[in-house]
PDB file of N, CA and C in Angstrom:
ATOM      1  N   UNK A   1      77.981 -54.499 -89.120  1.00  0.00           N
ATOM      2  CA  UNK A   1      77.732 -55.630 -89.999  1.00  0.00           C
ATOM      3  C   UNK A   1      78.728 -56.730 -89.666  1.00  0.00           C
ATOM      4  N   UNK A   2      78.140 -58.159 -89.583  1.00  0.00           N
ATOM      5  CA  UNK A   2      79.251 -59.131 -89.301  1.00  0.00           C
ATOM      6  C   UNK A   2      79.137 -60.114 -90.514  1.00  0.00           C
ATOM      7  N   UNK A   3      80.477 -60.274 -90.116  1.00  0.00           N
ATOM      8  CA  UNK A   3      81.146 -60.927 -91.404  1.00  0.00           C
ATOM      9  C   UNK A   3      80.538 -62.664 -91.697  1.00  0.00           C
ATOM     10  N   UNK A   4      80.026 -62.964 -93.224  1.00  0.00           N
ATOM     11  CA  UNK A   4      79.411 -63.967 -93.223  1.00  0.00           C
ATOM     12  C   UNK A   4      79.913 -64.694 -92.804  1.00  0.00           C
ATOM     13  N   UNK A   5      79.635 -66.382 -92.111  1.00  0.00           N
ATOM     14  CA  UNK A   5      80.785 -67.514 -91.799  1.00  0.00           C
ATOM     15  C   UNK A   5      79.264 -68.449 -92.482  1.00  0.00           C
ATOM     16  N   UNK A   6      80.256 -69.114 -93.197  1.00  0.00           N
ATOM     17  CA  UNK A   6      79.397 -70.520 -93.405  1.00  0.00           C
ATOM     18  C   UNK A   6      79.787 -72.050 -92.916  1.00  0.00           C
ATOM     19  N   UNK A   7      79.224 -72.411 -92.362  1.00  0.00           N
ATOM     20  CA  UNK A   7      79.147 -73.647 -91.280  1.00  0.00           C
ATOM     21  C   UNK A   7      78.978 -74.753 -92.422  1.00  0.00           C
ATOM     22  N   UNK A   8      80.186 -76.194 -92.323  1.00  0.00           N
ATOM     23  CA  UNK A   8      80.546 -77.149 -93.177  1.00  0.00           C
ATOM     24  C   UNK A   8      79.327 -78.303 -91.751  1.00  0.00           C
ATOM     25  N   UNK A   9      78.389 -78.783 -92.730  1.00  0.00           N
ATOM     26  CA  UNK A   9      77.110 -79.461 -91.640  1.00  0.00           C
ATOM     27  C   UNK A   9      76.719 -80.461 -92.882  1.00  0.00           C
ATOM     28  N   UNK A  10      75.390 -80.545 -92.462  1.00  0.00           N
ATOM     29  CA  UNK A  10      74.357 -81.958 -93.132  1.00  0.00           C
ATOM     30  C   UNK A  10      73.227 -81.701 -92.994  1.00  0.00           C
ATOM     31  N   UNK A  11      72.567 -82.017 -94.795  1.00  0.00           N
ATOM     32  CA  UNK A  11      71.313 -82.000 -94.760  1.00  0.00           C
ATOM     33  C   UNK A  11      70.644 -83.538 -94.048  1.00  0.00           C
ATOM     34  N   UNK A  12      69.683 -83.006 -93.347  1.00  0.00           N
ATOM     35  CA  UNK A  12      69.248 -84.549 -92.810  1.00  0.00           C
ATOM     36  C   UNK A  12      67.810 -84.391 -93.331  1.00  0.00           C
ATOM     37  N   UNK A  13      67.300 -85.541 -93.594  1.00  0.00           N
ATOM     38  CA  UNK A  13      65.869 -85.234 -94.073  1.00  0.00           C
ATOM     39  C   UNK A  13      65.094 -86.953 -93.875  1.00  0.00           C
ATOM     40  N   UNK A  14      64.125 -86.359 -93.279  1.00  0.00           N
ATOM     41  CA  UNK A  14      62.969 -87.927 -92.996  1.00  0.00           C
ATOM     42  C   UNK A  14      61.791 -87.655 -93.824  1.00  0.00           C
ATOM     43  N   UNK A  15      61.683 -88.996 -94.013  1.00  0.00           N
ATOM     44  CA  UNK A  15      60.780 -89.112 -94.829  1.00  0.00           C
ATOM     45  C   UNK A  15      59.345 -90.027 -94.257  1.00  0.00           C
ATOM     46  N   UNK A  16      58.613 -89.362 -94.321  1.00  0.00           N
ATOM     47  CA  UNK A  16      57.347 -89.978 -93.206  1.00  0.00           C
ATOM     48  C   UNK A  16      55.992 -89.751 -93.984  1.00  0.00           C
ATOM     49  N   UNK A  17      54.531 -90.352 -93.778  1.00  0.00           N
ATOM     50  CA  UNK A  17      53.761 -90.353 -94.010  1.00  0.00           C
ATOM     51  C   UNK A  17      53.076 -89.177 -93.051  1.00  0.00           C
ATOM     52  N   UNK A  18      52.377 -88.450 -93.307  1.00  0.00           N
ATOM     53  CA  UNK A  18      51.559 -87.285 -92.620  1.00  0.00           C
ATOM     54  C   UNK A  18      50.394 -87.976 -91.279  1.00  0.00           C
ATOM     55  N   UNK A  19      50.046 -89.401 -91.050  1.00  0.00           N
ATOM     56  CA  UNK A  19      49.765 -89.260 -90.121  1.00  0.00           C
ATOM     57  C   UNK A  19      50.332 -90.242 -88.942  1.00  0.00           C
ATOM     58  N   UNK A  20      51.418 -90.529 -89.238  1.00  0.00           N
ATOM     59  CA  UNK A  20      52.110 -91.761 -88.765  1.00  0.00           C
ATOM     60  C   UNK A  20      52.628 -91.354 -87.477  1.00  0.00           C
ATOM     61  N   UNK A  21      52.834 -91.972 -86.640  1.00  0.00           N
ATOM     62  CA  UNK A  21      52.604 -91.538 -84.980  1.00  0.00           C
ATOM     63  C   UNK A  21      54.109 -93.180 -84.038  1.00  0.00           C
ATOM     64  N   UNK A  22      54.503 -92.217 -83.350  1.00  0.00           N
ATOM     65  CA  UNK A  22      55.425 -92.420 -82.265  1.00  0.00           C
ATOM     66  C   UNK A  22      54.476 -92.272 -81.285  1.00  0.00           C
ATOM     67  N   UNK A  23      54.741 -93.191 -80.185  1.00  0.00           N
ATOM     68  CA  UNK A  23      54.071 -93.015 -79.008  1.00  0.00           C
ATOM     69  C   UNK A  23      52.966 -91.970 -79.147  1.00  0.00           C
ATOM     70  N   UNK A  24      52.230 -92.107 -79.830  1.00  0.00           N
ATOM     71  CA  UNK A  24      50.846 -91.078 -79.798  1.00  0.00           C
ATOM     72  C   UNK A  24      50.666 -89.834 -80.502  1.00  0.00           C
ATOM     73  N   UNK A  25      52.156 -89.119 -80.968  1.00  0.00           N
ATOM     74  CA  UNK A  25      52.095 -88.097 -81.530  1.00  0.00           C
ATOM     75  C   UNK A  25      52.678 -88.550 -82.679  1.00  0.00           C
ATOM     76  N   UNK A  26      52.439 -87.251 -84.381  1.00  0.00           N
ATOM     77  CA  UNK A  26      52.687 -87.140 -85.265  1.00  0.00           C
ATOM     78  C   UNK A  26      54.307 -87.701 -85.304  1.00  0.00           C
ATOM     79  N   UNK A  27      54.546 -88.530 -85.918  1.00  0.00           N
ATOM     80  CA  UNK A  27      56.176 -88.631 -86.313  1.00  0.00           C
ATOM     81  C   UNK A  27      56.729 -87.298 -86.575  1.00  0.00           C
ATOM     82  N   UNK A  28      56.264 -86.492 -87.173  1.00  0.00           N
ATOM     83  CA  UNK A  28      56.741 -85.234 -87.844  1.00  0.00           C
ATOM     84  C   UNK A  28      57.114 -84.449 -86.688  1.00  0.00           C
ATOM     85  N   UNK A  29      56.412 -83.955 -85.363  1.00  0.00           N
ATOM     86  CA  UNK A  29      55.753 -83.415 -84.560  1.00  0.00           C
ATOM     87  C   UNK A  29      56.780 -84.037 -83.350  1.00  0.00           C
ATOM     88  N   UNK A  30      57.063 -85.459 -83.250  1.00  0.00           N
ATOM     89  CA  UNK A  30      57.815 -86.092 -82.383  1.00  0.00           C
ATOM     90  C   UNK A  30      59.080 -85.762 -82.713  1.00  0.00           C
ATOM     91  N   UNK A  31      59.569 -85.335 -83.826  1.00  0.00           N
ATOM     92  CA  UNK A  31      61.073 -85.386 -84.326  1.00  0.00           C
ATOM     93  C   UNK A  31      61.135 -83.842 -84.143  1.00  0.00           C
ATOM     94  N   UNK A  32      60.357 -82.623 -84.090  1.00  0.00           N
ATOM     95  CA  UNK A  32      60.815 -81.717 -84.066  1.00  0.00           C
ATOM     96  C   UNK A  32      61.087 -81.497 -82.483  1.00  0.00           C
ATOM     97  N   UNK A  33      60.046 -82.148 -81.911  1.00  0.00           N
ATOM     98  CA  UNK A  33      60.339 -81.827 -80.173  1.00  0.00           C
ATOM     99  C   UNK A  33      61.900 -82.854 -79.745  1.00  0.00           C
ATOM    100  N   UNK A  34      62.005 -83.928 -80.462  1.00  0.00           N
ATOM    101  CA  UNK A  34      62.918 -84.679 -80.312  1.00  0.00           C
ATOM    102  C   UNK A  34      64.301 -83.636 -80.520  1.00  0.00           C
ATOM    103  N   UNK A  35      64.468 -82.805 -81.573  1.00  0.00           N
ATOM    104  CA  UNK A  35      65.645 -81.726 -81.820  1.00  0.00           C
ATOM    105  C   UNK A  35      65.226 -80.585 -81.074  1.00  0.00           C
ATOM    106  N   UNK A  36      64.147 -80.103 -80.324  1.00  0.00           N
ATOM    107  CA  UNK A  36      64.205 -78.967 -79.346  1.00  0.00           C
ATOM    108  C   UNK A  36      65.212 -79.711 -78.271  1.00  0.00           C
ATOM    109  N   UNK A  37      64.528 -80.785 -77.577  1.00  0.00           N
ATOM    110  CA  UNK A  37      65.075 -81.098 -76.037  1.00  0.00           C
ATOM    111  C   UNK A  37      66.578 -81.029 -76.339  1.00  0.00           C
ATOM    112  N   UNK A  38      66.616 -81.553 -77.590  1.00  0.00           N
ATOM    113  CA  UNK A  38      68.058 -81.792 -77.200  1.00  0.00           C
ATOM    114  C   UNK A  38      69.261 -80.563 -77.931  1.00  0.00           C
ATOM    115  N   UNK A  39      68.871 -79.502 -77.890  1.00  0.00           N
ATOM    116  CA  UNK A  39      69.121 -78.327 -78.649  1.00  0.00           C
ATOM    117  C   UNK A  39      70.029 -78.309 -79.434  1.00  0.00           C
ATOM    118  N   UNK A  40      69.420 -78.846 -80.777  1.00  0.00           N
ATOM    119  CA  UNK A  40      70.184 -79.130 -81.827  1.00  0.00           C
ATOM    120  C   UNK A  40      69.158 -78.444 -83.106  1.00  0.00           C
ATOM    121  N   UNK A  41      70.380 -77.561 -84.016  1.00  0.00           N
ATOM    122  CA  UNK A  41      69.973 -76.528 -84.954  1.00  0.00           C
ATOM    123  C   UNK A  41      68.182 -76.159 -85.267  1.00  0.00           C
ATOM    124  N   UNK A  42      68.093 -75.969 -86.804  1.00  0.00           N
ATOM    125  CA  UNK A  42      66.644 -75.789 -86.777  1.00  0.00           C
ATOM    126  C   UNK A  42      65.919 -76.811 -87.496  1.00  0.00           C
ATOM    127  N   UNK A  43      64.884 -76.793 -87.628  1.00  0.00           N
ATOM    128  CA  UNK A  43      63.784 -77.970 -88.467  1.00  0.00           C
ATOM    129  C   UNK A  43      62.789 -77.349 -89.623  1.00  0.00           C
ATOM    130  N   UNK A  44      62.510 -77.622 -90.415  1.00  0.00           N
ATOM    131  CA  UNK A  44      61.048 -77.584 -90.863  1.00  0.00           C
ATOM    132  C   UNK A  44      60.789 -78.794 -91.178  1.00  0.00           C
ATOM    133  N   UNK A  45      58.866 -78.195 -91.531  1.00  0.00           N
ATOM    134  CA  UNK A  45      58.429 -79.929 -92.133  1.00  0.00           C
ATOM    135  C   UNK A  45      57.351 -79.443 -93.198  1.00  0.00           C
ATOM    136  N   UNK A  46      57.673 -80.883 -94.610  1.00  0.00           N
ATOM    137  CA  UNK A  46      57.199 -80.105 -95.827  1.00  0.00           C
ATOM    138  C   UNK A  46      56.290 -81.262 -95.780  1.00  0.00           C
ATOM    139  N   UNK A  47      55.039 -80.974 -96.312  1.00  0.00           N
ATOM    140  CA  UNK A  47      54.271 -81.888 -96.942  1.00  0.00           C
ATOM    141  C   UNK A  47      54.113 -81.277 -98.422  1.00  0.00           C
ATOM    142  N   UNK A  48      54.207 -82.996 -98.778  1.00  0.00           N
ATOM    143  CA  UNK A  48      54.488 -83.127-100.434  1.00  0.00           C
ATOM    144  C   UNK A  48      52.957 -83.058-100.903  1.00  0.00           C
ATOM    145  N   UNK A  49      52.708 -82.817-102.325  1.00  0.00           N
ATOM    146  CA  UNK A  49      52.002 -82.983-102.844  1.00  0.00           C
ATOM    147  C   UNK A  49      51.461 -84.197-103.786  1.00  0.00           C
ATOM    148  N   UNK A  50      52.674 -84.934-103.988  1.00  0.00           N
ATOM    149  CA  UNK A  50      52.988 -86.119-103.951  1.00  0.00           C
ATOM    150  C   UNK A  50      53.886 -87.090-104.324  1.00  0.00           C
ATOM    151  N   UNK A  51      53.999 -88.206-104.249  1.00  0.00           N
ATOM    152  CA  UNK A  51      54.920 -89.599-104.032  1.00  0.00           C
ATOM    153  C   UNK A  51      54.790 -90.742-104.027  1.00  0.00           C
ATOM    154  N   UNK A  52      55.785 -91.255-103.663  1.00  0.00           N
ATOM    155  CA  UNK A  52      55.459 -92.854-103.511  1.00  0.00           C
ATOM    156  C   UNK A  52      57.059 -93.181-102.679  1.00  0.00           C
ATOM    157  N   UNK A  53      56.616 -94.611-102.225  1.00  0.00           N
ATOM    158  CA  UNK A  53      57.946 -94.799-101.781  1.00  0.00           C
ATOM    159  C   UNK A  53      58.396 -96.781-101.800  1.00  0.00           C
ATOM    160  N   UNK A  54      59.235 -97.127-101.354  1.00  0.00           N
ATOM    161  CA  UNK A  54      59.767 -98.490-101.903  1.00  0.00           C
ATOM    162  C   UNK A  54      58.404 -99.241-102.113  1.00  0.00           C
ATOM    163  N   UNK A  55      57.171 -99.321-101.352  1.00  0.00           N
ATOM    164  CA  UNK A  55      56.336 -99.985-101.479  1.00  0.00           C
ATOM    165  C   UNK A  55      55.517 -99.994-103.220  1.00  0.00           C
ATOM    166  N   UNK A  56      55.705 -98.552-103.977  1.00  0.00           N
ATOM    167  CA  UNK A  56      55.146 -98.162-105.318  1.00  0.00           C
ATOM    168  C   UNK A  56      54.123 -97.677-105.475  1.00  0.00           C
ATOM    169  N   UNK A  57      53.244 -97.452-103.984  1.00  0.00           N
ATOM    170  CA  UNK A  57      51.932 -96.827-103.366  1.00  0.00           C
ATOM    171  C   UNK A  57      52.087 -95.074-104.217  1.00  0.00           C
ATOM    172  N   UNK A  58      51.269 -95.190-104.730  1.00  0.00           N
ATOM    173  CA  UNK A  58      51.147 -93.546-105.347  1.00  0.00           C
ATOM    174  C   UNK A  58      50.117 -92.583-104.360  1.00  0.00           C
ATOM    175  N   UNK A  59      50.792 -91.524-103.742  1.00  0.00           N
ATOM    176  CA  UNK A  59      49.846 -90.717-103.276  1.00  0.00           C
ATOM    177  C   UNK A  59      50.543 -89.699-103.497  1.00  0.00           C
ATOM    178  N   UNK A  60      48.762 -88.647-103.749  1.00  0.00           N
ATOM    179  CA  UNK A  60      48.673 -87.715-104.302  1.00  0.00           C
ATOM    180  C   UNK A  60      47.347 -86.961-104.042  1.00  0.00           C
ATOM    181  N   UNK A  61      47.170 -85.632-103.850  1.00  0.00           N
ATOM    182  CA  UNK A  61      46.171 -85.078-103.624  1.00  0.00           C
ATOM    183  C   UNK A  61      44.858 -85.003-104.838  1.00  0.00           C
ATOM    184  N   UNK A  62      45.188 -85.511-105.709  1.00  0.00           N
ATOM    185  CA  UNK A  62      44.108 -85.637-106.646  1.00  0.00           C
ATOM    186  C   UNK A  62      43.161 -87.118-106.366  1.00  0.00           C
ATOM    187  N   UNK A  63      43.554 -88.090-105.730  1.00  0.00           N
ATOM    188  CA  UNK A  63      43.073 -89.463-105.361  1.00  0.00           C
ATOM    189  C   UNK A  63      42.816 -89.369-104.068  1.00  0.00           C
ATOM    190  N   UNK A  64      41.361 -88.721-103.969  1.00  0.00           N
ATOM    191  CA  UNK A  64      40.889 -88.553-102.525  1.00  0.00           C
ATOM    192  C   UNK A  64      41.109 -89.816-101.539  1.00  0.00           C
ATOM    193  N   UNK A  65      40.997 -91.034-102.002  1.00  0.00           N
ATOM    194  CA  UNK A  65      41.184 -92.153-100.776  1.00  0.00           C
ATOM    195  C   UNK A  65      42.785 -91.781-100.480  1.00  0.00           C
ATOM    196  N   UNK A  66      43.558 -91.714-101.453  1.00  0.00           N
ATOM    197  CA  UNK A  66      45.290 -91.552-100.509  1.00  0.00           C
ATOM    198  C   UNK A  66      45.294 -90.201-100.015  1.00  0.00           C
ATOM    199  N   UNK A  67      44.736 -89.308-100.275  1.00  0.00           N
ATOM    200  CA  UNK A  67      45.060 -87.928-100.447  1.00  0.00           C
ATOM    201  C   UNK A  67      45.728 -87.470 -98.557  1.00  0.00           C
ATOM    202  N   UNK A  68      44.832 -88.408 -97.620  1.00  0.00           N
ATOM    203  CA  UNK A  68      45.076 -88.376 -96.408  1.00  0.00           C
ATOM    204  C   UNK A  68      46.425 -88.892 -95.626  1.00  0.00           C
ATOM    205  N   UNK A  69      46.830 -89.621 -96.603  1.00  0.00           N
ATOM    206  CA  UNK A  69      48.229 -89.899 -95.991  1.00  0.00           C
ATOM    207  C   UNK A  69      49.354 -89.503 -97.061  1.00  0.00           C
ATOM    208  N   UNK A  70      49.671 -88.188 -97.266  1.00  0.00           N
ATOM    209  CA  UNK A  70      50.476 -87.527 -98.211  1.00  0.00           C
ATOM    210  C   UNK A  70      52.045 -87.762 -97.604  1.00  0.00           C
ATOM    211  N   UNK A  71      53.141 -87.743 -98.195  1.00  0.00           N
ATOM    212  CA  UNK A  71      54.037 -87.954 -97.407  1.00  0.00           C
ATOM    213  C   UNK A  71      54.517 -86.192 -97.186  1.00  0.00           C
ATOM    214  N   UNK A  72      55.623 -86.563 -96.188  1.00  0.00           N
ATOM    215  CA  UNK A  72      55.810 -85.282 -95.253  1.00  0.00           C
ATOM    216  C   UNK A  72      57.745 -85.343 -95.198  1.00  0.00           C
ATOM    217  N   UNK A  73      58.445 -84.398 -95.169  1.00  0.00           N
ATOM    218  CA  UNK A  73      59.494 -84.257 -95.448  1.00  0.00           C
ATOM    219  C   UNK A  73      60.100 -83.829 -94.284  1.00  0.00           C
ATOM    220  N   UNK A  74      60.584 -83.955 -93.160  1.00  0.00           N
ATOM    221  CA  UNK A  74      61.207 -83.279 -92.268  1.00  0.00           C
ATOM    222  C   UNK A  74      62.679 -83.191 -92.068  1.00  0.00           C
ATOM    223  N   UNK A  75      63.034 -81.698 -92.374  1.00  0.00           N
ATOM    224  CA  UNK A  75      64.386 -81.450 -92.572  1.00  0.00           C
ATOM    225  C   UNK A  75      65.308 -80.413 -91.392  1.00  0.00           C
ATOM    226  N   UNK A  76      66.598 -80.873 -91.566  1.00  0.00           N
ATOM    227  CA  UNK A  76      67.405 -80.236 -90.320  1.00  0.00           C
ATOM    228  C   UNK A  76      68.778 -80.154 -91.091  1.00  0.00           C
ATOM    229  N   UNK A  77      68.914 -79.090 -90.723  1.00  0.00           N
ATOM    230  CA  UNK A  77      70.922 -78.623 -91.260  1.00  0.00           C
ATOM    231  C   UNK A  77      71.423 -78.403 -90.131  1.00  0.00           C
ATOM    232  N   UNK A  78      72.080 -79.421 -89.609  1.00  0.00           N
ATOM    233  CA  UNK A  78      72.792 -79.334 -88.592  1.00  0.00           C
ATOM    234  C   UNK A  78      74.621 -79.719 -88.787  1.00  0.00           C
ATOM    235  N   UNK A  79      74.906 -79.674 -87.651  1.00  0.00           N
ATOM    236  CA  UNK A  79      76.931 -80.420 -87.631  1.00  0.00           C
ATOM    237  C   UNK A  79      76.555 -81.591 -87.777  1.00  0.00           C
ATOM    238  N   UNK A  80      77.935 -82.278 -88.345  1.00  0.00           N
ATOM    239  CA  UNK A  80      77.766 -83.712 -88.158  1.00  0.00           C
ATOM    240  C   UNK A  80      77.538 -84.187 -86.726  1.00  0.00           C
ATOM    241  N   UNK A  81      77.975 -83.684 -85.728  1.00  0.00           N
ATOM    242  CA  UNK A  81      78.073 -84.478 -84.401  1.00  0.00           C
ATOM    243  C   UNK A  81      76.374 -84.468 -83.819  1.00  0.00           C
ATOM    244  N   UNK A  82      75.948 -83.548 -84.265  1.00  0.00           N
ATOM    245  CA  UNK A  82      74.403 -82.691 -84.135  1.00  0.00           C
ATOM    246  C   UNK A  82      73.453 -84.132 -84.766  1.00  0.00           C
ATOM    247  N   UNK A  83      73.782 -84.195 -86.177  1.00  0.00           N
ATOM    248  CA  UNK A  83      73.037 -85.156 -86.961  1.00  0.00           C
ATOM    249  C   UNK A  83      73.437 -86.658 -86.093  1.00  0.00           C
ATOM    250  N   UNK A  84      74.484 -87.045 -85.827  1.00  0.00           N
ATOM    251  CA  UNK A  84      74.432 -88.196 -84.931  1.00  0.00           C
ATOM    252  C   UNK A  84      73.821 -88.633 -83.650  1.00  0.00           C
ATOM    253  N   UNK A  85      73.898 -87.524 -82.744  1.00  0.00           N
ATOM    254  CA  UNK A  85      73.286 -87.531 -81.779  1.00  0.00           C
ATOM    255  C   UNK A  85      71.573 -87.844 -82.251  1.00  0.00           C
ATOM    256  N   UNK A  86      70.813 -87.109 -83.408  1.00  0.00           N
ATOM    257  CA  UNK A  86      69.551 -87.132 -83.333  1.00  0.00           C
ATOM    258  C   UNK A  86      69.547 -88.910 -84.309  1.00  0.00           C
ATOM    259  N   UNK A  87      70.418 -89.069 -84.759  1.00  0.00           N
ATOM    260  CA  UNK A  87      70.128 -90.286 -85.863  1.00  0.00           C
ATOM    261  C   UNK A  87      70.140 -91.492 -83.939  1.00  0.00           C
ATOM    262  N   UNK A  88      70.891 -91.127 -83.420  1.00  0.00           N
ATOM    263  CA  UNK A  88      70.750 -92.134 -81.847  1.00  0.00           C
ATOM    264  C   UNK A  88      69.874 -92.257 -81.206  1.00  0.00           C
ATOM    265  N   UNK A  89      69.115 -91.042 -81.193  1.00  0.00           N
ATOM    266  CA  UNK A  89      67.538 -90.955 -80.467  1.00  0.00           C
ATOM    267  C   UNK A  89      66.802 -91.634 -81.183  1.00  0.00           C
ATOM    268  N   UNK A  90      66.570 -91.413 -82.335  1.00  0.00           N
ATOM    269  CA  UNK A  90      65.658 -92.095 -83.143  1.00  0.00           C
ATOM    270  C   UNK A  90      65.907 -93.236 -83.284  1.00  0.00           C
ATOM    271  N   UNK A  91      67.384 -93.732 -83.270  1.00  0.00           N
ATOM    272  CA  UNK A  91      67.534 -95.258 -82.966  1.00  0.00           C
ATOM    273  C   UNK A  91      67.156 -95.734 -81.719  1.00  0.00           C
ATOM    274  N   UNK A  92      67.479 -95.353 -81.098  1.00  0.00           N
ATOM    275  CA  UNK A  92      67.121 -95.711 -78.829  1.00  0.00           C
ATOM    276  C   UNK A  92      65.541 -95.892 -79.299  1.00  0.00           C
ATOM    277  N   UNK A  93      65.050 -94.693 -79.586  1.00  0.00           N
ATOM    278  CA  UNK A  93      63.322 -95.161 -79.635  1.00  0.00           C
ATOM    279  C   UNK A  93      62.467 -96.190 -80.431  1.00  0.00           C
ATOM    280  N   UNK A  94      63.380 -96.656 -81.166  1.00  0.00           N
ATOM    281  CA  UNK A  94      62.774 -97.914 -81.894  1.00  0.00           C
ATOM    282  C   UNK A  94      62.102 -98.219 -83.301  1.00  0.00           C
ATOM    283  N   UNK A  95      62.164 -96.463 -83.652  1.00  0.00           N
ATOM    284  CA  UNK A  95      61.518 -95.682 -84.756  1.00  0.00           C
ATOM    285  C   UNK A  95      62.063 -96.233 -86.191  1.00  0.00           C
ATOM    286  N   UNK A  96      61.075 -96.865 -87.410  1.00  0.00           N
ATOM    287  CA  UNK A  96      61.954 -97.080 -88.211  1.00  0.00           C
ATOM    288  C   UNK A  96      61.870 -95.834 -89.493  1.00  0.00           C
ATOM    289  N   UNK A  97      62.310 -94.962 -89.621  1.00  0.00           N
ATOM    290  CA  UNK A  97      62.189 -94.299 -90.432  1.00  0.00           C
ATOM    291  C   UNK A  97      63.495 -93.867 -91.359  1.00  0.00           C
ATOM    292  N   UNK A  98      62.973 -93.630 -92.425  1.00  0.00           N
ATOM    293  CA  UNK A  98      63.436 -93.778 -93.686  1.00  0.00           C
ATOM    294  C   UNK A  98      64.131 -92.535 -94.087  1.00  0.00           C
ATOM    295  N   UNK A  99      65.779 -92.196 -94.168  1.00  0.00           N
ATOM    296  CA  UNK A  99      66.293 -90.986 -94.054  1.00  0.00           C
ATOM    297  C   UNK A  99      67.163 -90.633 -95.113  1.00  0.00           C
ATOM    298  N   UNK A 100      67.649 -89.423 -95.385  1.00  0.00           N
ATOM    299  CA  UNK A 100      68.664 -89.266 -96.268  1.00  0.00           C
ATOM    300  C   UNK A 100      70.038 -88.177 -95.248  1.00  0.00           C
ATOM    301  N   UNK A 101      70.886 -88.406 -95.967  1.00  0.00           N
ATOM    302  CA  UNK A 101      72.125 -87.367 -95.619  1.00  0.00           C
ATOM    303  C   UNK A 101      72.719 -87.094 -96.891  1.00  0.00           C
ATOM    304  N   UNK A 102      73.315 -85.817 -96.912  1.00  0.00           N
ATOM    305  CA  UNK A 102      73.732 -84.740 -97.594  1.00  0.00           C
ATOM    306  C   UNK A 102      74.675 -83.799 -96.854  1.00  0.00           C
ATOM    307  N   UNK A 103      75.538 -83.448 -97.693  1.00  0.00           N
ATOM    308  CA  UNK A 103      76.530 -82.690 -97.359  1.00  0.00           C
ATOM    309  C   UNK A 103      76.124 -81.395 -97.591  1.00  0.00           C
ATOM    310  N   UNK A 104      76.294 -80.231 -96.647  1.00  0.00           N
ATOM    311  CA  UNK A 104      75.871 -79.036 -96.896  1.00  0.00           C
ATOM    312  C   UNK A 104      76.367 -78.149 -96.059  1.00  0.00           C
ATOM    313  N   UNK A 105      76.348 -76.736 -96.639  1.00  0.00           N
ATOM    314  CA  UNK A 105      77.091 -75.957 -96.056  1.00  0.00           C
ATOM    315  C   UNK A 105      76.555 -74.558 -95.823  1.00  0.00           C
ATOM    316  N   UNK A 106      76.328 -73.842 -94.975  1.00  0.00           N
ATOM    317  CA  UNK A 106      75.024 -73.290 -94.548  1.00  0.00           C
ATOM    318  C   UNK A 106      75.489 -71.641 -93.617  1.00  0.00           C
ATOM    319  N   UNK A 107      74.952 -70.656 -93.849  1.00  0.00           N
ATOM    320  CA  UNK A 107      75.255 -69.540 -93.154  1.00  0.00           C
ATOM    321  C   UNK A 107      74.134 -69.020 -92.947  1.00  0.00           C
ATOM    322  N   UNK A 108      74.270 -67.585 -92.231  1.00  0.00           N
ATOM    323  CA  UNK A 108      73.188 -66.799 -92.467  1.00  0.00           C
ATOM    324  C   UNK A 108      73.690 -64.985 -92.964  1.00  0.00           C
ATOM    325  N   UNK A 109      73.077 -64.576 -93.706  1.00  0.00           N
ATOM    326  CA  UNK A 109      72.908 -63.390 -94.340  1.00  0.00           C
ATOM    327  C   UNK A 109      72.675 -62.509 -93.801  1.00  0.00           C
ATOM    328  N   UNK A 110      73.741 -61.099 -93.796  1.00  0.00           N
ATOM    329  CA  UNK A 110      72.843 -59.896 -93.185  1.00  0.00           C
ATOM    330  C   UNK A 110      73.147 -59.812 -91.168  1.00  0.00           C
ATOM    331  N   UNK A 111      72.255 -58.842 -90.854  1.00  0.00           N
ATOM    332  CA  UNK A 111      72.304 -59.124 -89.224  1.00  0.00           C
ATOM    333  C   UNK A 111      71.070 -59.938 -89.103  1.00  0.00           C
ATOM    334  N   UNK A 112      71.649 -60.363 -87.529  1.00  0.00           N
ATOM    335  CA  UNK A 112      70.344 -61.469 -86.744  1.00  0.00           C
ATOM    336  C   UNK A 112      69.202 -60.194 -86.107  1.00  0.00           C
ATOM    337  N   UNK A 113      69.517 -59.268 -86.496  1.00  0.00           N
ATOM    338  CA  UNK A 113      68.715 -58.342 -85.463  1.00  0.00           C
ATOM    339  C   UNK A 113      67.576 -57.752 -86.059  1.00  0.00           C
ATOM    340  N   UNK A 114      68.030 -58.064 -87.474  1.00  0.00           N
ATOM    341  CA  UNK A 114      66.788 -57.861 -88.467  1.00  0.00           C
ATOM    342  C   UNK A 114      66.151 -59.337 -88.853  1.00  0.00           C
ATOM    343  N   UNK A 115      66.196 -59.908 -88.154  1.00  0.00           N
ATOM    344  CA  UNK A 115      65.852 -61.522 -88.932  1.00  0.00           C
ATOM    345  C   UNK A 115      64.165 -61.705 -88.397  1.00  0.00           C
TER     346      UNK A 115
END
């Protein structure tokens, strides 16, 4: 059994519309391949059920005309140096998207061999 360590990092989280597109692919979809190449921690991506955002646009899956562009949450706990590097890519590419940071502190439980 090894001993827990918890890693002092950052919640990073984008905030995107579900079909909104970078050079051709999903924003969502572009940002996770964007943190493979450059092998930095892990990702998921949440789609909300619903929101709104500075504009006051309400979407929500009950209002079939918005229901298609739900917003989408894509999150990463990485180091700070980790979160900079990807906040640079996304700047270099021209991308304007809408982000948060958070302080967080993050381990894992148990062995990796059962994971």
């Amino acid at each position: 059994m090894t001993p827990e360590t918890l890693i002092e990092g950052v919640q990073l989280r984008f905030y995107v519309h579900m079909h909104a597109r970078h050079d051709g692919m999903l924003v969502s979809e572009w940002l996770l391949e964007l943190a493979k190449e450059h092998k930095l921690g892990g990702c998921s991506v949440f789609r909300a059920i619903a929101g709104f955002g500075r504009h006051g646009v309400l979407h929500e899956e009950a209002f079939f005309e918005l229901a298609d562009d739900l917003p989408v949450v894509v999150e990463f706990l990485l180091r700070e140096n980790e979160v900079q590097t990807l906040l640079q890519r996304v700047r270099d590419a021209g991308t304007a998207l809408f982000y948060s940071l958070v302080p967080a502190r993050f381990g894992l439980l148990g062995n990796e061999e059962h994971q």
